[in-house]
N, C-alpha and C. Protein backbone atom coordinates (compact mmCIF):
# COMPACT_ATOMS: atom_id res chain seq x y z
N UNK A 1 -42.19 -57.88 40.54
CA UNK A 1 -41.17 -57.34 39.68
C UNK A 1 -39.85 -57.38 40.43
N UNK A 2 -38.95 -57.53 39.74
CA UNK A 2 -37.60 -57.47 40.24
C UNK A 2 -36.25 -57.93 39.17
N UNK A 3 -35.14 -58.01 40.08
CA UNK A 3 -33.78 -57.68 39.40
C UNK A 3 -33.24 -59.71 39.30
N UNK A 4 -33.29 -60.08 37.95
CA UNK A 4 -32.60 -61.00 38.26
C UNK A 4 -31.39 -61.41 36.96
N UNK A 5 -30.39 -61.63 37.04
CA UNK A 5 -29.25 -61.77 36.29
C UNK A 5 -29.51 -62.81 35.05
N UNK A 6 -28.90 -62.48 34.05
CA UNK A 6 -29.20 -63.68 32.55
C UNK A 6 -28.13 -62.94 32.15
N UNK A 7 -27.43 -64.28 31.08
CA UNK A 7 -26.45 -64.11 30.18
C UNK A 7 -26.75 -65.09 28.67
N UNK A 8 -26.14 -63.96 27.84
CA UNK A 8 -26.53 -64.63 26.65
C UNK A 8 -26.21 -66.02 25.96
N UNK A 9 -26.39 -66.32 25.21
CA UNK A 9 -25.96 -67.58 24.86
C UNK A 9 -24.90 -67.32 23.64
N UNK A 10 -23.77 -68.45 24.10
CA UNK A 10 -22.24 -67.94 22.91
C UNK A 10 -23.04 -67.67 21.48
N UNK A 11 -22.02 -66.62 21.14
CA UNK A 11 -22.27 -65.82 19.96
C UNK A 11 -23.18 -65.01 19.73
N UNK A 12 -24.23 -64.47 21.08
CA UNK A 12 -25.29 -63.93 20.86
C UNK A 12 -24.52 -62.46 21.90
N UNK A 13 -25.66 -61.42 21.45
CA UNK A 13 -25.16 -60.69 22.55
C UNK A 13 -26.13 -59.59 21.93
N UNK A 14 -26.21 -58.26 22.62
CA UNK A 14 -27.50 -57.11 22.58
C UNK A 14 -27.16 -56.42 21.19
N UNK A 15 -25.83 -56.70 20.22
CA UNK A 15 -25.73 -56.07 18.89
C UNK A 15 -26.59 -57.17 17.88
N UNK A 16 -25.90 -58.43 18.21
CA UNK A 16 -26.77 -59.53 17.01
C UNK A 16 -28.30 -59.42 17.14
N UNK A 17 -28.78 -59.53 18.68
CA UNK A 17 -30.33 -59.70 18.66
C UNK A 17 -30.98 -58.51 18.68
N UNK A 18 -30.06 -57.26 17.89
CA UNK A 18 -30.43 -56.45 17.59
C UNK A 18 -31.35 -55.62 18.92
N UNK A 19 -30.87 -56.14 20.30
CA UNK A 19 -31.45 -55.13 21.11
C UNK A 19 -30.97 -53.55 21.00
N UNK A 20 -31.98 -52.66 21.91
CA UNK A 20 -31.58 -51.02 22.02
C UNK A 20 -31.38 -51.07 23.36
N UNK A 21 -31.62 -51.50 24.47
CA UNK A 21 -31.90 -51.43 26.04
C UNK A 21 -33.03 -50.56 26.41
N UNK A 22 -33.63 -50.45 25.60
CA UNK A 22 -35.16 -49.47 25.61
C UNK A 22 -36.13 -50.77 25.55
N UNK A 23 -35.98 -52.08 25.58
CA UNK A 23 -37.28 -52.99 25.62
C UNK A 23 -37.19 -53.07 26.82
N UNK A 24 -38.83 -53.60 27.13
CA UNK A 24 -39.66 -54.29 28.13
C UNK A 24 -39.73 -55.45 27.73
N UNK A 25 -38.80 -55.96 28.74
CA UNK A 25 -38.81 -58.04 28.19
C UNK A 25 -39.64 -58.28 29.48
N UNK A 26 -40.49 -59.68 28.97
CA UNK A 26 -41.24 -60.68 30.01
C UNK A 26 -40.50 -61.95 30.03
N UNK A 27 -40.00 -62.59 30.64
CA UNK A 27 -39.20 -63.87 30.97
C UNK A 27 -39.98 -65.19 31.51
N UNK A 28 -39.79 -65.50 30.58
CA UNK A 28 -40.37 -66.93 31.09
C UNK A 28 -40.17 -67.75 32.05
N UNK A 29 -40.78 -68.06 33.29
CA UNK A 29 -39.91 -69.13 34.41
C UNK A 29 -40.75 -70.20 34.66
N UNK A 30 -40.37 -71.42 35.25
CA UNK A 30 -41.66 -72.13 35.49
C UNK A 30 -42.76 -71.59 36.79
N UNK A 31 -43.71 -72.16 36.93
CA UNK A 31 -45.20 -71.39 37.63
C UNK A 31 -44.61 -71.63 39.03
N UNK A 32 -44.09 -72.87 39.15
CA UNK A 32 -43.64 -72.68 40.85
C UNK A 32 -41.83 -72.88 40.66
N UNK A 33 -41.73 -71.78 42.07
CA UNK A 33 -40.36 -71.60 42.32
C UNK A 33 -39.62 -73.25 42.37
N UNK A 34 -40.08 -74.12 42.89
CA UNK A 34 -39.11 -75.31 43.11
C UNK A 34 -38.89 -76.00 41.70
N UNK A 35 -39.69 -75.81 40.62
CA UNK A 35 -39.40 -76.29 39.28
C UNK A 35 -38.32 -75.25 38.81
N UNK A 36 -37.53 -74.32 39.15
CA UNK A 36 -36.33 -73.43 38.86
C UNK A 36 -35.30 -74.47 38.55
N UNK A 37 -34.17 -74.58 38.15
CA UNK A 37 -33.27 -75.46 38.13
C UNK A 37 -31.79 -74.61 37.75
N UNK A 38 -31.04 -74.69 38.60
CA UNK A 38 -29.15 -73.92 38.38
C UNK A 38 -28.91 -73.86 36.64
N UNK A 39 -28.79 -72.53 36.94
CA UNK A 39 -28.34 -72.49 35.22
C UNK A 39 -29.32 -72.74 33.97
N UNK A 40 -30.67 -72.71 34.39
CA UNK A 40 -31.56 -72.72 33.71
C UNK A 40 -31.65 -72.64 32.51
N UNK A 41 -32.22 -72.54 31.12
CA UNK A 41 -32.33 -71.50 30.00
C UNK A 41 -33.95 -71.54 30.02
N UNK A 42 -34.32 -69.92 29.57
CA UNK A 42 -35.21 -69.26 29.64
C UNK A 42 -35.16 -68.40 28.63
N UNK A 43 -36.26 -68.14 27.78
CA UNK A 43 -37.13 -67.76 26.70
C UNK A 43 -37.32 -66.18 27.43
N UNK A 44 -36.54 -65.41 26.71
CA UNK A 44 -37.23 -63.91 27.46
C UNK A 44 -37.84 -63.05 25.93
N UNK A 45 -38.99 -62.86 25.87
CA UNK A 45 -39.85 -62.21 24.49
C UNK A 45 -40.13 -60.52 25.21
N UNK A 46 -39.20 -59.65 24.23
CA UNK A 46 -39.59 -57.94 23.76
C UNK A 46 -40.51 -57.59 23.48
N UNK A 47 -41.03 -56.53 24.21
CA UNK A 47 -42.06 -55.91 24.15
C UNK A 47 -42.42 -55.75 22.75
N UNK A 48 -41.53 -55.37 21.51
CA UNK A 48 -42.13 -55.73 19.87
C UNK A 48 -41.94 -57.12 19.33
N UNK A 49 -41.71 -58.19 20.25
CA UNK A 49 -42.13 -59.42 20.21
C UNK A 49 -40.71 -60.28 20.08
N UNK A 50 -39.74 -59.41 19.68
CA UNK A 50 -38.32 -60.28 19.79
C UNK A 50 -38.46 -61.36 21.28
N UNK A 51 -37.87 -62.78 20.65
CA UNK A 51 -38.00 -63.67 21.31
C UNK A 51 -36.53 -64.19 21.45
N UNK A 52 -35.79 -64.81 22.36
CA UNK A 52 -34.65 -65.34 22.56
C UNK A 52 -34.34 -65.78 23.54
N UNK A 53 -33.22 -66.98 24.27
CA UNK A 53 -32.52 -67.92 24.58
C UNK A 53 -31.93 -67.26 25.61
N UNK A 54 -31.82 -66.90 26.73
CA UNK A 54 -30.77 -66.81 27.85
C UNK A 54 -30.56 -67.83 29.19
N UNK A 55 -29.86 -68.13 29.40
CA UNK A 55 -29.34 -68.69 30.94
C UNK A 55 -29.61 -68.28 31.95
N UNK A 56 -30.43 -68.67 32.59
CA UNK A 56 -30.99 -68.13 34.26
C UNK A 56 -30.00 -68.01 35.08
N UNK A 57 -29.41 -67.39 35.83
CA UNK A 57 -28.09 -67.55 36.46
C UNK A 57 -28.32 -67.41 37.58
N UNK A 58 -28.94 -68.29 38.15
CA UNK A 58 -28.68 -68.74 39.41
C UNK A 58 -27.46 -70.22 39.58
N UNK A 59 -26.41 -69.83 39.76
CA UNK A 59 -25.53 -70.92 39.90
C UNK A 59 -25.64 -71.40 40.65
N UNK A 60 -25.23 -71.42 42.15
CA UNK A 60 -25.11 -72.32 43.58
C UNK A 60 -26.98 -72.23 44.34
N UNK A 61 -26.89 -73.28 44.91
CA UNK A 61 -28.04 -74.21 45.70
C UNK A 61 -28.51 -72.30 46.93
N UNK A 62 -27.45 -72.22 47.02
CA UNK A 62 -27.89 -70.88 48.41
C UNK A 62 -28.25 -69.54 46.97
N UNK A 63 -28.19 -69.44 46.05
CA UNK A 63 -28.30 -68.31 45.54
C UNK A 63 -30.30 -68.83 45.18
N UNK A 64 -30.01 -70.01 44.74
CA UNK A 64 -31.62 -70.42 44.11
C UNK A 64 -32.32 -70.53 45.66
N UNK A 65 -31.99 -71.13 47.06
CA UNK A 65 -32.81 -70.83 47.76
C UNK A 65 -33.06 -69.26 48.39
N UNK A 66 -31.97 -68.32 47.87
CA UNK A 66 -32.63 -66.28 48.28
C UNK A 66 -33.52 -66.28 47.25
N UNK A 67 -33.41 -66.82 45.91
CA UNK A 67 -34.04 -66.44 44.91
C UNK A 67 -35.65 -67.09 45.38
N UNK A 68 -35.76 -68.32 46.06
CA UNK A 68 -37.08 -69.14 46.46
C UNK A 68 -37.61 -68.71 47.54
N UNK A 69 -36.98 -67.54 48.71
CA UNK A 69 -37.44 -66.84 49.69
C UNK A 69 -37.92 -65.41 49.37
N UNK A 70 -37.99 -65.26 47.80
CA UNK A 70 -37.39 -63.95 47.34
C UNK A 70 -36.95 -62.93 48.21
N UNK A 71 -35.49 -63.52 47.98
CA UNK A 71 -34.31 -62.72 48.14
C UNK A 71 -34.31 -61.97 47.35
N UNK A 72 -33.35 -60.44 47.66
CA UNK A 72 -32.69 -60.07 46.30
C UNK A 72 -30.81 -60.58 45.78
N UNK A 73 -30.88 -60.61 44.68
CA UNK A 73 -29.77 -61.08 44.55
C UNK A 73 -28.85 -60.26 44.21
């Protein structure tokens, strides 16, 4: 478990996808760390099953290798 940064995709944001900040999201990543890729997009599905589109935000090469040592970021 841990802390990692996502941003929504234009025109979306926690009023449209009708979030509360009371879900338990699971995020989708690939199974091994080196299939990660800068700026990713990733599928994160709510605990009552809301499903949606965010950007992995790992921007620069040194942020994705703390993130591949798990670092915190």
């Amino acid at each position: 478990m841990g802390i990692i940064s996502l941003s929504f995709k234009p025109g979306e944001d926690p009023e449209t996808l009708e979030l509360t900040g009371h879900e338990c999201s699971m995020i989708d990543l690939p199974t091994k760390i080196n299939e990660i890729r800068l700026a990713e997009d990733v599928t994160v599905t709510t605990d009552d099953g809301k499903s949606y589109t965010c950007t992995f935000r790992l921007d620069t090469e040194v942020e994705l290798a703390y993130f591949d040592q798990s670092g915190i970021m």
